[in-house]
C-alpha atoms as a PDB file:
ATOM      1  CA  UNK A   1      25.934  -8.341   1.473  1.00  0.00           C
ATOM      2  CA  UNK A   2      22.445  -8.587   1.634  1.00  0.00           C
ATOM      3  CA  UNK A   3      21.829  -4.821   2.445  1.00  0.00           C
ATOM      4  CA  UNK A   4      24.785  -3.773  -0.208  1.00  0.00           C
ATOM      5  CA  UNK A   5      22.821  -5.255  -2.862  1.00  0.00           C
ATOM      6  CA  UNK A   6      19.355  -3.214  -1.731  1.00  0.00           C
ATOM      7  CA  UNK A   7      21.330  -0.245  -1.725  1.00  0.00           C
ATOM      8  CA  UNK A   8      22.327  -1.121  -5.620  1.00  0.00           C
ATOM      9  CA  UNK A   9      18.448  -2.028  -6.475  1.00  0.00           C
ATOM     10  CA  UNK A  10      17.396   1.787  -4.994  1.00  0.00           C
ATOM     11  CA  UNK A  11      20.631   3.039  -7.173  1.00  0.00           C
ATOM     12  CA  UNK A  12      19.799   1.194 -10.128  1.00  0.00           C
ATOM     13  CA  UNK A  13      16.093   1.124 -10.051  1.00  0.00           C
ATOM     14  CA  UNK A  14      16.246   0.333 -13.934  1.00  0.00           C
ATOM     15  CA  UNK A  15      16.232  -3.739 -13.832  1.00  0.00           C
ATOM     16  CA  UNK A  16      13.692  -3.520 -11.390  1.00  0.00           C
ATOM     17  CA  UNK A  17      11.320  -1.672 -13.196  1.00  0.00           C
ATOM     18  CA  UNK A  18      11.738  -3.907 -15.877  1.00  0.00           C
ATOM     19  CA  UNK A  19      11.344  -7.204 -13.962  1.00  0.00           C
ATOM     20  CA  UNK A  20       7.875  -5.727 -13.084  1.00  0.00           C
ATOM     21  CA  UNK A  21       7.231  -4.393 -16.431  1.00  0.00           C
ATOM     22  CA  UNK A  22       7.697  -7.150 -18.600  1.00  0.00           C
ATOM     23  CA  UNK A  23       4.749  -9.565 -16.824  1.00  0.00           C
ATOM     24  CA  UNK A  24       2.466  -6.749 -16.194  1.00  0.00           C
ATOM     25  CA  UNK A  25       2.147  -5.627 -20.155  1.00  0.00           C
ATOM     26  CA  UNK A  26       2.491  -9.349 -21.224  1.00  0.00           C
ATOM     27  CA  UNK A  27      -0.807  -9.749 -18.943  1.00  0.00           C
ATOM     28  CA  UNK A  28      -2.585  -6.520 -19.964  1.00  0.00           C
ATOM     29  CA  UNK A  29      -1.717  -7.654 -24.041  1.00  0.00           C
ATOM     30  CA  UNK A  30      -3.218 -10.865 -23.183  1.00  0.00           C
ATOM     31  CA  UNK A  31      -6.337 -10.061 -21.381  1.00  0.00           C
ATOM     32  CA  UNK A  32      -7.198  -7.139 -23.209  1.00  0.00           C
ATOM     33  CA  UNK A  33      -6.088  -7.701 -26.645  1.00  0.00           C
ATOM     34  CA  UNK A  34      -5.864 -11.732 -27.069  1.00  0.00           C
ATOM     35  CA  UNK A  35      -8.522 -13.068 -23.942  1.00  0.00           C
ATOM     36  CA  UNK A  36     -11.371 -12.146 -26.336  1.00  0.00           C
ATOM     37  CA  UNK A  37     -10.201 -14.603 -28.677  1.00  0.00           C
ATOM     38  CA  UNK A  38      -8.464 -17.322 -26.434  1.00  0.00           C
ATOM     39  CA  UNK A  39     -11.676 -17.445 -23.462  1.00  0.00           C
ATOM     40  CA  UNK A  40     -13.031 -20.161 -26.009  1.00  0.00           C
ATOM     41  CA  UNK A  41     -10.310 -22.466 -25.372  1.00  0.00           C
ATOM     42  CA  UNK A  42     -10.846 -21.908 -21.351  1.00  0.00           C
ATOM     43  CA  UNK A  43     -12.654 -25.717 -20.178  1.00  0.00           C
ATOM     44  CA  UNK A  44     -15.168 -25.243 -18.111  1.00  0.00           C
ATOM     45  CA  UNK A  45     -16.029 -21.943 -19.372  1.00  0.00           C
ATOM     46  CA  UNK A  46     -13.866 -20.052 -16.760  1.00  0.00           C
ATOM     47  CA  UNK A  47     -12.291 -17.090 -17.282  1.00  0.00           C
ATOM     48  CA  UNK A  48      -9.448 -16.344 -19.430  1.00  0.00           C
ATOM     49  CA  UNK A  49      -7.556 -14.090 -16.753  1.00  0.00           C
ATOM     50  CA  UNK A  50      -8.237 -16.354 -13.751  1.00  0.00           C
ATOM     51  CA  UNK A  51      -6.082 -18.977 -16.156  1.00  0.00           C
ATOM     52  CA  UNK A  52      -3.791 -16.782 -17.513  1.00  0.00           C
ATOM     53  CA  UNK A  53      -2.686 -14.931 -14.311  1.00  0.00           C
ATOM     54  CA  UNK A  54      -0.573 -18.062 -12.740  1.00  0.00           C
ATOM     55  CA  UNK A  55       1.187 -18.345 -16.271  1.00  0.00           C
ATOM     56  CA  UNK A  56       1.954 -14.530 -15.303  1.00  0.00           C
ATOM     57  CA  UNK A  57       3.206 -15.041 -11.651  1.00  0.00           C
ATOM     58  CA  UNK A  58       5.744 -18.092 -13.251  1.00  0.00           C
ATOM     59  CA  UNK A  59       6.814 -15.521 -15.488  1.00  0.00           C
ATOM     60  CA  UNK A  60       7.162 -12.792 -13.386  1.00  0.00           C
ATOM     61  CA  UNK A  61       9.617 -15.148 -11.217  1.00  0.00           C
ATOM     62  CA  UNK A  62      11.763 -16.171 -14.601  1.00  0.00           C
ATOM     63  CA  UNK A  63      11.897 -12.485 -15.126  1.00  0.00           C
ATOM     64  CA  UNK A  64      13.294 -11.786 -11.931  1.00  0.00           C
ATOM     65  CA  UNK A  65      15.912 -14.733 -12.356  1.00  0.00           C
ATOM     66  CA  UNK A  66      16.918 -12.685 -15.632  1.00  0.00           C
ATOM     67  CA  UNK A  67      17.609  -9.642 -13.355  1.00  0.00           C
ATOM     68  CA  UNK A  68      19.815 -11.862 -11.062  1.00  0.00           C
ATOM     69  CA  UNK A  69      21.873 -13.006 -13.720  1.00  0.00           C
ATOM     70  CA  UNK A  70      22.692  -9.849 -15.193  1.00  0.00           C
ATOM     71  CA  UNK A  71      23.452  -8.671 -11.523  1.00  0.00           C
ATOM     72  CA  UNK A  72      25.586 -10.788 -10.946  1.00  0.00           C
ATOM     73  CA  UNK A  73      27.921 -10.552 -13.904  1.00  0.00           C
ATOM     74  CA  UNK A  74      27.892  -7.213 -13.612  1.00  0.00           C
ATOM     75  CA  UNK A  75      29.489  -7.215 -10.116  1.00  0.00           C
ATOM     76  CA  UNK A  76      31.739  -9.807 -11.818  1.00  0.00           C
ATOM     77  CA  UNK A  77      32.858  -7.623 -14.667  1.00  0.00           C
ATOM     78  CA  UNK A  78      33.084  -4.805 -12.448  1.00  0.00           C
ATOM     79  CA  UNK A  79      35.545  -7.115 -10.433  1.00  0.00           C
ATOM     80  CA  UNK A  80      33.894  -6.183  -7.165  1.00  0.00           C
ATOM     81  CA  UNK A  81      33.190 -10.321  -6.962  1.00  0.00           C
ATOM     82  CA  UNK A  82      37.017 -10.462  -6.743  1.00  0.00           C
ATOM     83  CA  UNK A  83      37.491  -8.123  -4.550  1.00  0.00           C
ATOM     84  CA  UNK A  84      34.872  -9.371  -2.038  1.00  0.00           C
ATOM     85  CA  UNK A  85      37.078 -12.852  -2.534  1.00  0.00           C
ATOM     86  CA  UNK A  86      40.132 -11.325  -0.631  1.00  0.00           C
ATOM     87  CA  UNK A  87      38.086  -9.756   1.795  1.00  0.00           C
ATOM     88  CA  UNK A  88      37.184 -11.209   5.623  1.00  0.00           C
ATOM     89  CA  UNK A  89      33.468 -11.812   5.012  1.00  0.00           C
ATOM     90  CA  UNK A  90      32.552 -15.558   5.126  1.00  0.00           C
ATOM     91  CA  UNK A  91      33.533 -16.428   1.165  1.00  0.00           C
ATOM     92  CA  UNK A  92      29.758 -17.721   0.528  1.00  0.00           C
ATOM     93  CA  UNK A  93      27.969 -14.254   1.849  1.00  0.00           C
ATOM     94  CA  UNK A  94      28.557 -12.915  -1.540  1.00  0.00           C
ATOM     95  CA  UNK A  95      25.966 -15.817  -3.303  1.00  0.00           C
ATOM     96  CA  UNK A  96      23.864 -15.898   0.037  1.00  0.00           C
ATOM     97  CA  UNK A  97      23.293 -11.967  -0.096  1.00  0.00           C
ATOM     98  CA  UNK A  98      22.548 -11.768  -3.772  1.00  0.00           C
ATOM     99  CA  UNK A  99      20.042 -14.488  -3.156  1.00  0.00           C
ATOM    100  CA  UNK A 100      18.326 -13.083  -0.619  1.00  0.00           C
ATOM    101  CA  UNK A 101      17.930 -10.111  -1.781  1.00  0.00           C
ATOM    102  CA  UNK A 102      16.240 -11.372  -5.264  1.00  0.00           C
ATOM    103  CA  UNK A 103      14.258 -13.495  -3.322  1.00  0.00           C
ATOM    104  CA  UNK A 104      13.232  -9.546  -1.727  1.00  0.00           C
ATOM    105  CA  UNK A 105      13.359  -8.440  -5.477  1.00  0.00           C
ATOM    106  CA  UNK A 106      10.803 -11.047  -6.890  1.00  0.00           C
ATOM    107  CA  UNK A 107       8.877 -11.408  -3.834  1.00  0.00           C
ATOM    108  CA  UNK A 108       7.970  -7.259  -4.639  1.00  0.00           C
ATOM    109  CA  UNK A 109       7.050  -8.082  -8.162  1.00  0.00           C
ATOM    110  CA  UNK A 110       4.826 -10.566  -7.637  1.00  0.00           C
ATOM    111  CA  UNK A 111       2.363  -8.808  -5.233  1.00  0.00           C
ATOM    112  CA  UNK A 112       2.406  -5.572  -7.870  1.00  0.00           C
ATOM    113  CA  UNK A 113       1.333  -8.238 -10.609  1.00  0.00           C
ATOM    114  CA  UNK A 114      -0.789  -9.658  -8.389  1.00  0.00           C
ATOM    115  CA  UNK A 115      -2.663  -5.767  -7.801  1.00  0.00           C
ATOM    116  CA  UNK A 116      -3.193  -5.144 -11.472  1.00  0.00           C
ATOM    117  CA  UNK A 117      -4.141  -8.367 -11.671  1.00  0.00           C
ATOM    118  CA  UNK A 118      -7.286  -7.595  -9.228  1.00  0.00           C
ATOM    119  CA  UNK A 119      -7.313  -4.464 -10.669  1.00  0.00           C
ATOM    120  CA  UNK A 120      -8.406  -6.460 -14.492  1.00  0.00           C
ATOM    121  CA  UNK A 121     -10.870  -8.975 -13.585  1.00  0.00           C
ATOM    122  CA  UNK A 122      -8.591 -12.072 -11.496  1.00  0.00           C
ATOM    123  CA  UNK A 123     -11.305 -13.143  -9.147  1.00  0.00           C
ATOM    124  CA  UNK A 124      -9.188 -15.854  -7.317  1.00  0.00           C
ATOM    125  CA  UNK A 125     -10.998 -18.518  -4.842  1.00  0.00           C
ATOM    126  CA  UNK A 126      -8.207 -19.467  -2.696  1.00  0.00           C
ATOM    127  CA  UNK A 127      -9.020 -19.438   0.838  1.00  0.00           C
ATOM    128  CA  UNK A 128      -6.412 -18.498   3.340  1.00  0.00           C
ATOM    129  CA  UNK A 129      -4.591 -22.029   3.210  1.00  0.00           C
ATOM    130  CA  UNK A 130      -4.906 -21.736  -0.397  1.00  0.00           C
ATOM    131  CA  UNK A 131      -3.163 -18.492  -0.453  1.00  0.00           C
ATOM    132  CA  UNK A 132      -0.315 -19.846   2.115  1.00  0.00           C
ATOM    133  CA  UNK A 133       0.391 -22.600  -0.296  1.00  0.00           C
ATOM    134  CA  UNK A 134       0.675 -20.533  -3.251  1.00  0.00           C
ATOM    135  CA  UNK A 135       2.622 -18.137  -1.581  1.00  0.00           C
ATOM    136  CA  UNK A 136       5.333 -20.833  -0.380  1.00  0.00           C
ATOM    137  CA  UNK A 137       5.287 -22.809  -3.781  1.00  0.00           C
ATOM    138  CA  UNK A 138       5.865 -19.426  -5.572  1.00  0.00           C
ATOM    139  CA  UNK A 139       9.248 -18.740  -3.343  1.00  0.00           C
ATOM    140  CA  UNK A 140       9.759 -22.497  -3.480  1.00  0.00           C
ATOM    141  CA  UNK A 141       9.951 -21.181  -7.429  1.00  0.00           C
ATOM    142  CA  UNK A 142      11.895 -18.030  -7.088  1.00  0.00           C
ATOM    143  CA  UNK A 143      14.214 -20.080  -5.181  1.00  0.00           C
ATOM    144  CA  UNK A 144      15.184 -22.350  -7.310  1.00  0.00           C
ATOM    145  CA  UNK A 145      15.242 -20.168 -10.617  1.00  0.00           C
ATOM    146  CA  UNK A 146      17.728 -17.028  -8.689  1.00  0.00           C
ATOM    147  CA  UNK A 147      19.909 -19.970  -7.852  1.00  0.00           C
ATOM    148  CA  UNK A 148      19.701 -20.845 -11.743  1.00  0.00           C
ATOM    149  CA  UNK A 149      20.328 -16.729 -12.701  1.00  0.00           C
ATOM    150  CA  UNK A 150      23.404 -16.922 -10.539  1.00  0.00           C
ATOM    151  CA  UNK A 151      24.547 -19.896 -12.372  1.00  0.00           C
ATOM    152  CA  UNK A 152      24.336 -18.127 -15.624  1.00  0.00           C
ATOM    153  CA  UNK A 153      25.343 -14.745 -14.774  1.00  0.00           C
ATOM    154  CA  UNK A 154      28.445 -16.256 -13.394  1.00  0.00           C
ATOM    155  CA  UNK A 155      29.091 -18.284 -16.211  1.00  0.00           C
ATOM    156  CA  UNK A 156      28.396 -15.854 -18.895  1.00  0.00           C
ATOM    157  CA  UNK A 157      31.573 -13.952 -20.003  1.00  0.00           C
ATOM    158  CA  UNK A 158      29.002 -10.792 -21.189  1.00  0.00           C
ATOM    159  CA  UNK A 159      25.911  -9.037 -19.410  1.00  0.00           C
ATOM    160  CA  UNK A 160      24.343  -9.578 -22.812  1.00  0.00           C
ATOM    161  CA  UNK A 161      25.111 -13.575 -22.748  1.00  0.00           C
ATOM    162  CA  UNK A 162      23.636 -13.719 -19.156  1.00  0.00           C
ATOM    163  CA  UNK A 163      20.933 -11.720 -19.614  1.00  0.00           C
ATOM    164  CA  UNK A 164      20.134 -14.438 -22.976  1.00  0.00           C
ATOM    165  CA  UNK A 165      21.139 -17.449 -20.530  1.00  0.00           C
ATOM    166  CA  UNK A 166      17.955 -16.738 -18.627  1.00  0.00           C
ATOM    167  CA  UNK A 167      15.761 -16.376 -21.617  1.00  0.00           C
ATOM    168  CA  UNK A 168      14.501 -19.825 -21.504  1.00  0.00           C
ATOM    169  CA  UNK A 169      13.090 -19.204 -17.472  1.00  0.00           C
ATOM    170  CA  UNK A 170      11.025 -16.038 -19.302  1.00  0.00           C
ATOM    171  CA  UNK A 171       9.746 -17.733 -22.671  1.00  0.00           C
ATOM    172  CA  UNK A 172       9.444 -21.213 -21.979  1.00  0.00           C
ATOM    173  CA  UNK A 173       5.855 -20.561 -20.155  1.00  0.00           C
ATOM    174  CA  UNK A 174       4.721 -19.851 -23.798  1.00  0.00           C
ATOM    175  CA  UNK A 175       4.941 -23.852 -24.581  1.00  0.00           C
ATOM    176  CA  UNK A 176       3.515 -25.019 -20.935  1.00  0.00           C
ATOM    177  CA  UNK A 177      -0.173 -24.296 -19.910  1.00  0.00           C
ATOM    178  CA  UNK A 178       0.615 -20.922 -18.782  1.00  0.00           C
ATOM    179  CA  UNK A 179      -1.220 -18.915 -21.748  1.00  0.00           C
ATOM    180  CA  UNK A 180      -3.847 -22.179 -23.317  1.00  0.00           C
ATOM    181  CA  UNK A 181      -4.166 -25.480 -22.249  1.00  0.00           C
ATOM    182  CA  UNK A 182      -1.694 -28.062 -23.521  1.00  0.00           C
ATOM    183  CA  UNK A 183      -4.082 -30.105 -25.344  1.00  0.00           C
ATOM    184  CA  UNK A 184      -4.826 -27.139 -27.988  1.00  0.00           C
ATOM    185  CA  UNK A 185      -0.867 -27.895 -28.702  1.00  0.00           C
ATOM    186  CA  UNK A 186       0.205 -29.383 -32.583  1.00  0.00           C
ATOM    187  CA  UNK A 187       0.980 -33.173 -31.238  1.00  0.00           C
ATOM    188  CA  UNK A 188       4.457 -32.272 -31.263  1.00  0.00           C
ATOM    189  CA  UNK A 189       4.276 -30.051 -28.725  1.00  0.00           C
ATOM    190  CA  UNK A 190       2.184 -31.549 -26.581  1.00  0.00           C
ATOM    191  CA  UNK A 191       4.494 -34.086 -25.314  1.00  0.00           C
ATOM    192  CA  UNK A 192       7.423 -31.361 -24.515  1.00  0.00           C
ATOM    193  CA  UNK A 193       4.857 -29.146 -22.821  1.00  0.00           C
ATOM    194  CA  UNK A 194       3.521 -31.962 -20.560  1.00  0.00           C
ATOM    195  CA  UNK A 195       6.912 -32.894 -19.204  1.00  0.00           C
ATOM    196  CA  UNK A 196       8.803 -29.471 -19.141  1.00  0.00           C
ATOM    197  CA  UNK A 197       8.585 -28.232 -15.145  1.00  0.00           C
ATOM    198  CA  UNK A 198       6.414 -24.896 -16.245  1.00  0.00           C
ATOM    199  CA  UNK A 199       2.925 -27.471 -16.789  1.00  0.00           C
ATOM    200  CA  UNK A 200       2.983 -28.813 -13.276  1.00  0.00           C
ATOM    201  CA  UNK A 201       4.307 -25.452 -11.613  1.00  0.00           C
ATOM    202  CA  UNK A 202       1.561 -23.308 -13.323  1.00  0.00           C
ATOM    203  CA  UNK A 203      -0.889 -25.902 -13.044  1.00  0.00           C
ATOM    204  CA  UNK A 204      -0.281 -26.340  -9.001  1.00  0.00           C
ATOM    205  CA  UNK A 205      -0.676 -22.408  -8.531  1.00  0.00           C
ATOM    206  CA  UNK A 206      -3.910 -22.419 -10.410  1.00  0.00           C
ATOM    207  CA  UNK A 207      -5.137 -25.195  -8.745  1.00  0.00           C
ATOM    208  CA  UNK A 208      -4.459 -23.118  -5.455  1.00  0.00           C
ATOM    209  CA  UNK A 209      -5.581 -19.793  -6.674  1.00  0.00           C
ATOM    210  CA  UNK A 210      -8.645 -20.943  -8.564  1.00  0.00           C
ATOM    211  CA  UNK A 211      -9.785 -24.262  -7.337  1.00  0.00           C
ATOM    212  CA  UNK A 212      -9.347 -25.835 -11.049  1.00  0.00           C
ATOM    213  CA  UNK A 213      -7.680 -29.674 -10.543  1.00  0.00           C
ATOM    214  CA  UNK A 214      -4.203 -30.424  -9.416  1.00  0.00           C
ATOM    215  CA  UNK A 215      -3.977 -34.333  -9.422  1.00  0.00           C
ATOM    216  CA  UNK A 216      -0.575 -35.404  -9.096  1.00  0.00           C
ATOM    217  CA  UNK A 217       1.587 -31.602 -10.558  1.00  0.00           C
ATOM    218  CA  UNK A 218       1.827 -30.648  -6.779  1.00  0.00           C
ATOM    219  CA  UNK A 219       4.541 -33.647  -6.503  1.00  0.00           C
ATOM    220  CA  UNK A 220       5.893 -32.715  -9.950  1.00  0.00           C
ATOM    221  CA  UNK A 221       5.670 -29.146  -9.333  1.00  0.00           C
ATOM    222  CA  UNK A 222       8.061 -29.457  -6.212  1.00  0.00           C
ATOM    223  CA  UNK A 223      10.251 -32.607  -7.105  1.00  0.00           C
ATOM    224  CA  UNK A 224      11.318 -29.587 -10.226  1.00  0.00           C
ATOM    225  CA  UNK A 225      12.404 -27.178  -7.799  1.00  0.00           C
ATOM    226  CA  UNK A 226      13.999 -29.396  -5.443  1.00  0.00           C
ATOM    227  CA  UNK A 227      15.995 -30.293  -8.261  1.00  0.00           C
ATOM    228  CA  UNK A 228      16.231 -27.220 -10.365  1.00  0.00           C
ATOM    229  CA  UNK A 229      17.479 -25.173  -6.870  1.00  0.00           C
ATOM    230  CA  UNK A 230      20.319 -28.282  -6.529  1.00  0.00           C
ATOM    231  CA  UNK A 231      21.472 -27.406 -10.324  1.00  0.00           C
ATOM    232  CA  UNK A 232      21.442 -23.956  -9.704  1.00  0.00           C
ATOM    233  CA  UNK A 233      22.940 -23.807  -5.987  1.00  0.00           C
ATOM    234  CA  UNK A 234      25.833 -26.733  -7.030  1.00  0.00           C
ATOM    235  CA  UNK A 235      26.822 -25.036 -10.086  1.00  0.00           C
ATOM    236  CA  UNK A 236      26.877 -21.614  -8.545  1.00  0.00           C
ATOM    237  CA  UNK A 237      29.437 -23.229  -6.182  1.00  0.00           C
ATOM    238  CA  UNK A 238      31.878 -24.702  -8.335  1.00  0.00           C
ATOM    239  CA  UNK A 239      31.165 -21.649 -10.600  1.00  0.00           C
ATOM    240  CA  UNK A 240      32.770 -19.231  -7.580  1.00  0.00           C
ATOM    241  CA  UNK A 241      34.904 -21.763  -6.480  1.00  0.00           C
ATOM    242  CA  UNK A 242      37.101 -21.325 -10.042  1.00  0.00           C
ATOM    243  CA  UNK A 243      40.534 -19.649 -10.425  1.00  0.00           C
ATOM    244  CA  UNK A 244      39.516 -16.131 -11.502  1.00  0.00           C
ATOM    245  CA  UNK A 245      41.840 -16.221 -14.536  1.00  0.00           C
ATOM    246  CA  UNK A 246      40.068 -18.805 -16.477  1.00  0.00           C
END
């Protein structure tokens, strides 16, 4: 399964493209054509792409979930999910394949995001343990989010309705800390932005990548995968489990 669905990333090199696209010019437009204006809101002075780039990498890993999702019901709508379900493959391979090999997908994107991010200025100060931690919270993330784009490319009846399913893993960085702090926020939005999972997650990886403090978003920023990987992996399940009629 897992080398099938390489073989359909090098055929269809389209999504890809785009998963890798979409972070890199939201970084570029930010840096180069916002930073100017946001670096004032930066405490401590620091600078605006050493914040902004974790917001990017969280991104870049919703991004990727939106490429799983539309995958996924595109094997569905294709039927090729049904077919695989009569074949004599162990029945889960199908979900374990596609996972892996988004896991493969995203893993990919994030180091090219992570070279043009070098490439414009990101001066990280992550040491080698630094770096190991980032790297394992950041598949802890992609984890847990292509479990969610399975979940919603399996239960969307369209490509278009599971490629909008996973719009909220792409846009909902925009009210965390992932572009300005939280505290610049209208009042109202402060509160949702401190206790949606994006604040901790991005605020963990910058802590790694750029020394800035963690306190306690390193518990947070796990305990949400943990659980968001259970939501995704349960209801992709009982989502494959179903009589393919319905």
């Amino acid at each position: 399964m897992l080398r099938r669905n390489l073989r359909h990333m090098q055929r269809f090199p389209m999504m890809s493209i785009g998963t890798i696209g979409m972070p890199v010019l939201m970084m570029l437009l930010f840096v180069h054509v916002f930073g100017g204006s946001l670096d004032t809101t930066i405490p401590g002075g620091a600078s605006y792409v050493d914040y902004l780039v974790p917001g990017i990498l969280v991104m870049a890993v919703g991004a990727g979930a939106a490429w799983t999702s539309v995958n996924i019901n595109t094997d569905m709508g294709e039927g090729i999910i049904a077919r695989f379900r009569t074949m004599a493959i162990s029945r889960y391979s199908v979900l374990t394949g596609q996972a892996l090999s988004s896991l493969l997908n995203t893993a990919l994107t994030l180091a090219l995001v992570i070279g043009v991010a070098l490439l414009n200025g990101f001066r990280p100060s992550a040491g080698p343990a630094d770096w190991l931690a980032a790297a394992g919270l950041l598949l802890l993330i992609a984890f847990a989010f292509t479990w969610l784009g399975i979940a919603f490319g399996m239960g969307a009846k369209t490509v278009a309705g599971a490629n909008s399913s996973a719009l909220p893993l792409q846009f909902l960085p925009f009210v965390s800390s992932a572009f300005v702090p939280t505290d610049s926020m209208s009042s109202g939005l402060v509160w949702f932005a401190g206790h949606q999972p994006f604040t901790p997650i991005t605020d963990t990886l910058r802590g790694l990548l750029v020394g800035t403090p963690v306190g306690d978003s390193g518990y947070w920023a796990v305990g949400w995968c943990l659980v968001l990987s259970a939501v995704g992996y349960a209801r992709s399940r009982v989502l494959f489990d179903r009589d393919p009629s319905r």
